[in-house]
Protein backbone atom coordinates (compact mmCIF):
# COMPACT_ATOMS: atom_id res chain seq x y z
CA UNK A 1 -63.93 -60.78 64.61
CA UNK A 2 -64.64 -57.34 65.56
CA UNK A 3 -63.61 -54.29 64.55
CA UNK A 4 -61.80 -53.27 67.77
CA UNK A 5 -60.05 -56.54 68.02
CA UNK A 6 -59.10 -56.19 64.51
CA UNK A 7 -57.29 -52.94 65.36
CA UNK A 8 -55.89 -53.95 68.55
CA UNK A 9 -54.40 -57.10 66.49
CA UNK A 10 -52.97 -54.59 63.29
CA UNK A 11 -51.67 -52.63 65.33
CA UNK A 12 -49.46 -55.17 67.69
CA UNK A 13 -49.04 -56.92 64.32
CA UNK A 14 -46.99 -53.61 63.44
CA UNK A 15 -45.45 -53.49 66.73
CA UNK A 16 -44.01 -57.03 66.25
CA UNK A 17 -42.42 -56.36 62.99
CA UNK A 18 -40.78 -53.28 64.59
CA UNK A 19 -42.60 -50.76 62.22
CA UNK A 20 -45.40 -49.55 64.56
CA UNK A 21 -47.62 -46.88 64.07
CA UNK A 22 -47.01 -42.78 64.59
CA UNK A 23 -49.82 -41.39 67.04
CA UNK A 24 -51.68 -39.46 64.25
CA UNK A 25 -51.86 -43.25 62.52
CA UNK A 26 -53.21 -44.63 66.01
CA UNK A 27 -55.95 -42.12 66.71
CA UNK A 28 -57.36 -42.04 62.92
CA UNK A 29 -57.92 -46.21 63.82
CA UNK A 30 -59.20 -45.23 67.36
CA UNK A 31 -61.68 -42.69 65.72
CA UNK A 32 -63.23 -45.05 62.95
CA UNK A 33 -63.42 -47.81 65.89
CA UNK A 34 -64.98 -45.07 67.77
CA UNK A 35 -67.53 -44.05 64.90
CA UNK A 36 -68.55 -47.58 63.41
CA UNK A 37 -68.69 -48.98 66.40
CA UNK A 38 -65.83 -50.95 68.23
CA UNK A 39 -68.19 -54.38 68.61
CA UNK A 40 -69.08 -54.39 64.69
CA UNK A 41 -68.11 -57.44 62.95
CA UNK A 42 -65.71 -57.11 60.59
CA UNK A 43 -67.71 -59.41 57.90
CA UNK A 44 -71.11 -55.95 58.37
CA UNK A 45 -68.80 -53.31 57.45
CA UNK A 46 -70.35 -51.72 53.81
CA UNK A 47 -68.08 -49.96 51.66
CA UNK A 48 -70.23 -46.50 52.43
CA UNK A 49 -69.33 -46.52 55.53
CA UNK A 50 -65.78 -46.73 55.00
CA UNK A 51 -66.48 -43.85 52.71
CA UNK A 52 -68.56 -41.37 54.94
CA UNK A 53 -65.63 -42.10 57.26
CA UNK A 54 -62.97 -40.62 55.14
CA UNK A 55 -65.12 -37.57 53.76
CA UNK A 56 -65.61 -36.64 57.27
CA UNK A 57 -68.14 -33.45 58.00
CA UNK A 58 -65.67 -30.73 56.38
CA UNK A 59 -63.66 -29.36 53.87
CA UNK A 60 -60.26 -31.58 53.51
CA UNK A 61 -57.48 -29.67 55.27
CA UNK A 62 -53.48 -29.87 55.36
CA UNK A 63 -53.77 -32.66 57.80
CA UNK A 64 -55.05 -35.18 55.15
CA UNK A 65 -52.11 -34.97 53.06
CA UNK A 66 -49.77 -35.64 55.62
């Protein structure tokens, strides 16, 4: 499965069990769609990429804590 599909599957998985997600929640998924790739397979995601992901290209601000 992809990674877009994935997503798209979470997050009506979420919707189903009445939780969803707020909008902040939503675009952080969008983004790391956006930056791995949304047709990479689930099965050739490396943990490093998860990890450049979260460090981002700056210093950590308010928003991460939130």
């Amino acid at each position: 499965m992809n990674l877009q599909a994935m997503i798209a599957q979470y997050m009506e998985f979420r919707r189903a069990l009445g939780k969803g997600l707020d909008d902040s929640a939503e675009q952080v998924l969008r983004s790391y769609c956006r930056t791995l790739g949304p047709a990479t397979d689930m099965a050739e995601i490396r943990r490093e990429q998860v990890r450049s992901f979260l460090a981002g290209k700056g210093p950590l601000t308010a928003y991460w804590y939130r």
